[in-house]
C-alpha atoms as a PDB file:
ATOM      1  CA  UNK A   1      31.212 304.715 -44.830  1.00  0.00           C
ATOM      2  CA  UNK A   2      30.039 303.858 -41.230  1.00  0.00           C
ATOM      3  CA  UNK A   3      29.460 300.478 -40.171  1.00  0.00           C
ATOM      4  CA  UNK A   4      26.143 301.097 -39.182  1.00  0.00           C
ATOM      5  CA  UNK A   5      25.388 302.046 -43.209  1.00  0.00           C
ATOM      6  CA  UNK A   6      27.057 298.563 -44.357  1.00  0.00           C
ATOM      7  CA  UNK A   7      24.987 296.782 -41.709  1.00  0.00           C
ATOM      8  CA  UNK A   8      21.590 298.659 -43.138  1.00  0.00           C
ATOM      9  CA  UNK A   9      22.386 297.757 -47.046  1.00  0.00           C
ATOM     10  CA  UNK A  10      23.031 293.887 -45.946  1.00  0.00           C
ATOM     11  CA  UNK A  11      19.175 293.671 -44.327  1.00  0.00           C
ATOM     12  CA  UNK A  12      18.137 295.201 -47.789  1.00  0.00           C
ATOM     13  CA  UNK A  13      16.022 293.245 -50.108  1.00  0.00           C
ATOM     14  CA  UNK A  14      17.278 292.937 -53.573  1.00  0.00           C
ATOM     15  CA  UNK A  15      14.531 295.328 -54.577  1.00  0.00           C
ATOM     16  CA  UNK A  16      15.016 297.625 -51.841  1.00  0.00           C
ATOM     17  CA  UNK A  17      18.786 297.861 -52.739  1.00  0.00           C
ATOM     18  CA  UNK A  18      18.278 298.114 -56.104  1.00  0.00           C
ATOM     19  CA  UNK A  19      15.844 301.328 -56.146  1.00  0.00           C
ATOM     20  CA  UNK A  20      18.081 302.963 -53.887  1.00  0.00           C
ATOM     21  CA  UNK A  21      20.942 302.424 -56.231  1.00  0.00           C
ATOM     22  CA  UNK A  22      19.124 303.717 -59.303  1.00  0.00           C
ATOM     23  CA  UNK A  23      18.356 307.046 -56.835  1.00  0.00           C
ATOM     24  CA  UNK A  24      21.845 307.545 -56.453  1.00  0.00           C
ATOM     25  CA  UNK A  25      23.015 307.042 -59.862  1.00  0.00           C
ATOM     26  CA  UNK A  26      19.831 309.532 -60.660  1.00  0.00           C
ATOM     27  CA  UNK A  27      21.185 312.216 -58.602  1.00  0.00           C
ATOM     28  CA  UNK A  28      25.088 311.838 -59.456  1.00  0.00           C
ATOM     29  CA  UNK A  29      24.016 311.805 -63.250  1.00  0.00           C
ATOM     30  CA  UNK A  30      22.090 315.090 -62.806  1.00  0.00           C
ATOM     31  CA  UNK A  31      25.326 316.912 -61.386  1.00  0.00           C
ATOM     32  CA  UNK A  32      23.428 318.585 -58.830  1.00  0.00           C
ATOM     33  CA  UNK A  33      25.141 317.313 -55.708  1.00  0.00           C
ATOM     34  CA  UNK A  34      28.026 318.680 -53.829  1.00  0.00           C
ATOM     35  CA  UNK A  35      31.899 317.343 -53.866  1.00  0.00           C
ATOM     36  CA  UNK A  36      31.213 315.387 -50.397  1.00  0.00           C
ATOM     37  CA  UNK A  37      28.107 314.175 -50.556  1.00  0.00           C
ATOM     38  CA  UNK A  38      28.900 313.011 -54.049  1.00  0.00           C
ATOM     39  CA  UNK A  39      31.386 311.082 -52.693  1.00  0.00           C
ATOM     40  CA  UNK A  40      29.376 309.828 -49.809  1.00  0.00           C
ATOM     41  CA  UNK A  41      26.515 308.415 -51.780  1.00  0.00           C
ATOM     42  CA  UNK A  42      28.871 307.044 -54.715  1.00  0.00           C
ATOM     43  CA  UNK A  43      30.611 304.950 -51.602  1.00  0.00           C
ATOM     44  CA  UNK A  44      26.865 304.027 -50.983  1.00  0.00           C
ATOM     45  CA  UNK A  45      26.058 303.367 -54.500  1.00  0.00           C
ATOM     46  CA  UNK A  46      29.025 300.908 -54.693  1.00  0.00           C
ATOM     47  CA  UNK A  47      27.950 298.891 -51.502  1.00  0.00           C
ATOM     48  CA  UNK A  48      24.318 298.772 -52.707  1.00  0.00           C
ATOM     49  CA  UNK A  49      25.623 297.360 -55.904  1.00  0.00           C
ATOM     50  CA  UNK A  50      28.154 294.512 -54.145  1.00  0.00           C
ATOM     51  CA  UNK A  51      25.203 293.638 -52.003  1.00  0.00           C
ATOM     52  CA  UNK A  52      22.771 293.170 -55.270  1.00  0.00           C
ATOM     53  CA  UNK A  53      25.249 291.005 -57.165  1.00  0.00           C
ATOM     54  CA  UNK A  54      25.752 288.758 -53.985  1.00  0.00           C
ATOM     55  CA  UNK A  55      21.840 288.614 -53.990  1.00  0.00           C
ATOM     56  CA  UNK A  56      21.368 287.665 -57.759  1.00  0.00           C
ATOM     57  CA  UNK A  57      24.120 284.999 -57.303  1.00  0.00           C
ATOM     58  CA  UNK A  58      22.569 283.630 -54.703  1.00  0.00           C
ATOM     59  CA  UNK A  59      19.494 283.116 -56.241  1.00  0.00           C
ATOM     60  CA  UNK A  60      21.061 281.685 -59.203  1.00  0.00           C
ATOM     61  CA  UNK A  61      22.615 279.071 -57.350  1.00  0.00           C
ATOM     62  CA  UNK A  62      18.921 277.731 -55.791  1.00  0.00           C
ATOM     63  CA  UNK A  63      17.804 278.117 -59.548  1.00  0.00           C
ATOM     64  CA  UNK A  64      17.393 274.245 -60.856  1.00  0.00           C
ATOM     65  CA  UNK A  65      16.265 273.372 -63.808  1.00  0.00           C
ATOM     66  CA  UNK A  66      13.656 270.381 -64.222  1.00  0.00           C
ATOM     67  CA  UNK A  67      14.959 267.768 -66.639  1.00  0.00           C
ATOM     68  CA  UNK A  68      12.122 265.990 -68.993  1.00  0.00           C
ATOM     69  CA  UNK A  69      12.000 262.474 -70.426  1.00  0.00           C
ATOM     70  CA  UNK A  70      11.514 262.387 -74.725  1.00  0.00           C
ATOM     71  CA  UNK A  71       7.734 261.988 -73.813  1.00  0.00           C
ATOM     72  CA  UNK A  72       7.941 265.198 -71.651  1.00  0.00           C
ATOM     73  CA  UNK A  73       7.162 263.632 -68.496  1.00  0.00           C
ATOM     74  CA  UNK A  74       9.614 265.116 -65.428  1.00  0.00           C
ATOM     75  CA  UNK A  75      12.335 263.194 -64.678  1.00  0.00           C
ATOM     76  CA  UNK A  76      14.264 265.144 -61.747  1.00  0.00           C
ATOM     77  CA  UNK A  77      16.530 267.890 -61.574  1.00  0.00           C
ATOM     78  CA  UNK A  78      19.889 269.346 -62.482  1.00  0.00           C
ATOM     79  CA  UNK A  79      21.548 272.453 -61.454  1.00  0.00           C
ATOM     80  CA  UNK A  80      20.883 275.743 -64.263  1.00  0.00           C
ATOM     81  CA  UNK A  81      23.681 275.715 -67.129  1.00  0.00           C
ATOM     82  CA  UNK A  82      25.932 279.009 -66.379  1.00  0.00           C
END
């Protein structure tokens, strides 16, 4: 895989990355691709999918979760259990 192909999947949004992915997992599943370009797009598929789970854990770590007093009433915040 070119640079210039790892450069395009990192400006990806999450959303963006993950259709893609499910294309190429569409079209390797249906058999209908030749030997190389198999190969080319699983290579693809594998950097698409790296670049999602960085996203997800990214947002996970901005994720906070509010903390409430007995009477319900907000009381700050504290970072989201793993």
């Amino acid at each position: 895989m070119t640079d210039k192909s790892l450069s395009d999947i990192k400006s990806l949004s999450f959303e963006a990355a993950l259709s893609e992915l499910e294309t190429i997992v569409a079209k390797l599943e249906s058999g209908q691709a030749p030997l190389q370009e198999s190969i080319a797009i699983y290579e693809r598929g594998e950097a698409l999918k790296t670049h999602c789970e960085t996203l997800l854990k990214a947002a996970e770590a901005r994720i906070e979760k509010i903390t409430l007093s007995k009477d319900g009433t907000p009381t700050g915040i504290e970072p989201l259990d793993e």
